[in-house]
Protein backbone atom coordinates (compact mmCIF):
# COMPACT_ATOMS: atom_id res chain seq x y z
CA UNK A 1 -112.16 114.01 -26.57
CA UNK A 2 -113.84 115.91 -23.52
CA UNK A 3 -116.75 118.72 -25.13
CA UNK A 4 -116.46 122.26 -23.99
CA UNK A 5 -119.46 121.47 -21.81
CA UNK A 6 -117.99 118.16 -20.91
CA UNK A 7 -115.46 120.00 -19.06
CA UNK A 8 -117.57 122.75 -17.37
CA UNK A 9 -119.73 120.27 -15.78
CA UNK A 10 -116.57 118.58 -14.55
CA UNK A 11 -115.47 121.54 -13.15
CA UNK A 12 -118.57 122.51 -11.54
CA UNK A 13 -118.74 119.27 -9.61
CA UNK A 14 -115.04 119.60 -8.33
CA UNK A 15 -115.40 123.17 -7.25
CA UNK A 16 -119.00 122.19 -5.52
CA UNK A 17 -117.68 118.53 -3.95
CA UNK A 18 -114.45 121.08 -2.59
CA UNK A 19 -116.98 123.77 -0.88
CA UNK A 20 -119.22 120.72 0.70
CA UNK A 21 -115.70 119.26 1.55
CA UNK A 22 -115.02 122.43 3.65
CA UNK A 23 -118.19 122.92 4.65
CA UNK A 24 -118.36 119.33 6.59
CA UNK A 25 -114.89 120.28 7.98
CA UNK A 26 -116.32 123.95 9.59
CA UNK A 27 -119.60 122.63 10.86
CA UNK A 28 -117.95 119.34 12.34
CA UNK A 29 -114.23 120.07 13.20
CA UNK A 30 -115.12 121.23 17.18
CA UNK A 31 -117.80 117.90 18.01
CA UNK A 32 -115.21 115.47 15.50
CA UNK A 33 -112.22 116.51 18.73
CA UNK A 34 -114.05 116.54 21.23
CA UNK A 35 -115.95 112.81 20.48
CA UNK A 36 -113.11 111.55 18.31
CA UNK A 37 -110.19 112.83 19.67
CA UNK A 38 -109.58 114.21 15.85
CA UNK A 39 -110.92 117.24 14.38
CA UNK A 40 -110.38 115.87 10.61
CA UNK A 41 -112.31 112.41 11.52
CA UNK A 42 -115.72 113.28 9.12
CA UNK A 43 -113.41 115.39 7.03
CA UNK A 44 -111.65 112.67 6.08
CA UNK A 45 -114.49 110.32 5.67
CA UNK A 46 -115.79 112.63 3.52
CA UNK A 47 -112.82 112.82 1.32
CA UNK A 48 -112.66 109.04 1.27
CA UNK A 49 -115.99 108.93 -0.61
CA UNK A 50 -115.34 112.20 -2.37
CA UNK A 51 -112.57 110.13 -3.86
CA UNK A 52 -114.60 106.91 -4.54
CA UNK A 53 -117.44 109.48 -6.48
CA UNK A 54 -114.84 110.76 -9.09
CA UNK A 55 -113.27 107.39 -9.73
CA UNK A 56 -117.12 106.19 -10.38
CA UNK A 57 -118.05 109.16 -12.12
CA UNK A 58 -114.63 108.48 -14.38
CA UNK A 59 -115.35 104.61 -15.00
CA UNK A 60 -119.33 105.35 -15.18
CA UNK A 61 -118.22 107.96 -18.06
CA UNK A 62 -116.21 105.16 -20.12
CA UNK A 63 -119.37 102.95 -20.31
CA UNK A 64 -121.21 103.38 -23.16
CA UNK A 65 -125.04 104.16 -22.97
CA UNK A 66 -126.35 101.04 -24.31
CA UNK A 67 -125.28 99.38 -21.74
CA UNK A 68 -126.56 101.68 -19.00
CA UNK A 69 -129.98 101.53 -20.64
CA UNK A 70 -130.14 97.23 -20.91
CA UNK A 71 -129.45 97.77 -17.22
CA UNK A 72 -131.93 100.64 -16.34
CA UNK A 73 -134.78 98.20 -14.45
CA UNK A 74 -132.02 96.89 -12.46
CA UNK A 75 -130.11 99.82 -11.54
CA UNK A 76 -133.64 101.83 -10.43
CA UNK A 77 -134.43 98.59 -8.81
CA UNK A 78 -131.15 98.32 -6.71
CA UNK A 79 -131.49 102.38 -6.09
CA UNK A 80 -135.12 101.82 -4.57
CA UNK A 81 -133.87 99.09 -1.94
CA UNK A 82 -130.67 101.60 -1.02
CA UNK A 83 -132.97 104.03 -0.46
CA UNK A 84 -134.87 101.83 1.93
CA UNK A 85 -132.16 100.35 3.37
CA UNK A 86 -131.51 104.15 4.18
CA UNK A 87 -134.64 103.87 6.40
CA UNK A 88 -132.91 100.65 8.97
CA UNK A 89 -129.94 101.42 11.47
């Protein structure tokens, strides 16, 4: 059973990912036609990996927290080289 909070902070998050959502589509819809010939190209990238966040927030939410903290050196470890792999084309 989902806590009152529980379910506030879900909602948050969906009504925040849904502004960003529409705020990708306004700021990119003109350059997304006239590059890609579609003006929903980065919206719908967007959405893609909207998508894939809830379904990992969902499955991250099942797993209990002794597991997440026997794995805490590796997953800081695996977030410091995505962040430097950020750095590299």
């Amino acid at each position: 059973m989902i806590s009152k909070n529980g379910i506030r902070i879900v909602i948050i998050t969906i009504i925040l990912t849904l502004i960003g959502l529409y705020e990708v589509y306004s700021s990119s819809r003109v350059w997304a036609l006239y590059s890609k010939g579609d003006s929903f190209y980065y919206f719908n990238k967007q959405l893609i990996f909207m998508i894939l966040g809830y379904i990992s927030m969902y499955i991250l939410s099942k797993v209990s927290l002794e597991k997440i903290y026997n794995l805490d050196k590796w997953i800081l470890l695996s977030s410091f080289v995505l962040l430097i792999l950020v750095l590299f084309p």
